[in-house]
N, C-alpha and C. Protein backbone atom coordinates (compact mmCIF):
# COMPACT_ATOMS: atom_id res chain seq x y z
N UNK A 1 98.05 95.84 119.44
CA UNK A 1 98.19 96.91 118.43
C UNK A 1 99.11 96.43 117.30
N UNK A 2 100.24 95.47 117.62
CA UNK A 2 100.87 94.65 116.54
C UNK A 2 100.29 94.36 115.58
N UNK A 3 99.13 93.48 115.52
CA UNK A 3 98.61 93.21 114.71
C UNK A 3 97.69 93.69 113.83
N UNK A 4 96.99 94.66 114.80
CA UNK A 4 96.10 95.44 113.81
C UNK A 4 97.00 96.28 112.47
N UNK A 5 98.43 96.45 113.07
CA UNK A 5 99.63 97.42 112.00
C UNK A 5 99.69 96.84 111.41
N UNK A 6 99.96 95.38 111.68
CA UNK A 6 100.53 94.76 110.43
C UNK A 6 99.48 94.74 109.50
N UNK A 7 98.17 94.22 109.95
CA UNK A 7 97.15 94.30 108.65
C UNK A 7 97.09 95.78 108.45
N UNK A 8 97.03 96.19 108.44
CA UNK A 8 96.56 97.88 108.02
C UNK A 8 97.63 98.16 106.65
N UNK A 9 98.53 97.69 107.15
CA UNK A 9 99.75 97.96 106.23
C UNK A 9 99.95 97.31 105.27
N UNK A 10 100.17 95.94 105.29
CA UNK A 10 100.01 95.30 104.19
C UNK A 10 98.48 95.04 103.57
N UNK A 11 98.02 95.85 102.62
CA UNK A 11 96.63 95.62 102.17
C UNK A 11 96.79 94.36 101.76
N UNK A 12 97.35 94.20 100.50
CA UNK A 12 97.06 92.74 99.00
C UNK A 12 98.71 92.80 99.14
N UNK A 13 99.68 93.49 99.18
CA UNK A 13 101.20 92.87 98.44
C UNK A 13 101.29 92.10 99.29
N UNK A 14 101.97 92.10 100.86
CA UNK A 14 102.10 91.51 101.32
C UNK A 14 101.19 90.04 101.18
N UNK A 15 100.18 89.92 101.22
CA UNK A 15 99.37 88.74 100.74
C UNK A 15 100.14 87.88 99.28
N UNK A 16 100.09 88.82 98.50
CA UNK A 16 100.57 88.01 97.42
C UNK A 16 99.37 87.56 96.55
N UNK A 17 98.54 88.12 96.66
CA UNK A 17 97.22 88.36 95.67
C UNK A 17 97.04 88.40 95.12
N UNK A 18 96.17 87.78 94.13
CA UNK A 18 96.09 88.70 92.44
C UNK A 18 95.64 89.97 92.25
């Protein structure tokens, strides 16, 4: 379930995306 939060949460900022 860790991980699915973390993606859920950070859409694009966390990425650092354009």
């Amino acid at each position: 379930t860790k991980e699915i939060k973390v993606k859920i949460i950070p859409p694009q900022r966390d990425y650092g995306r354009p």
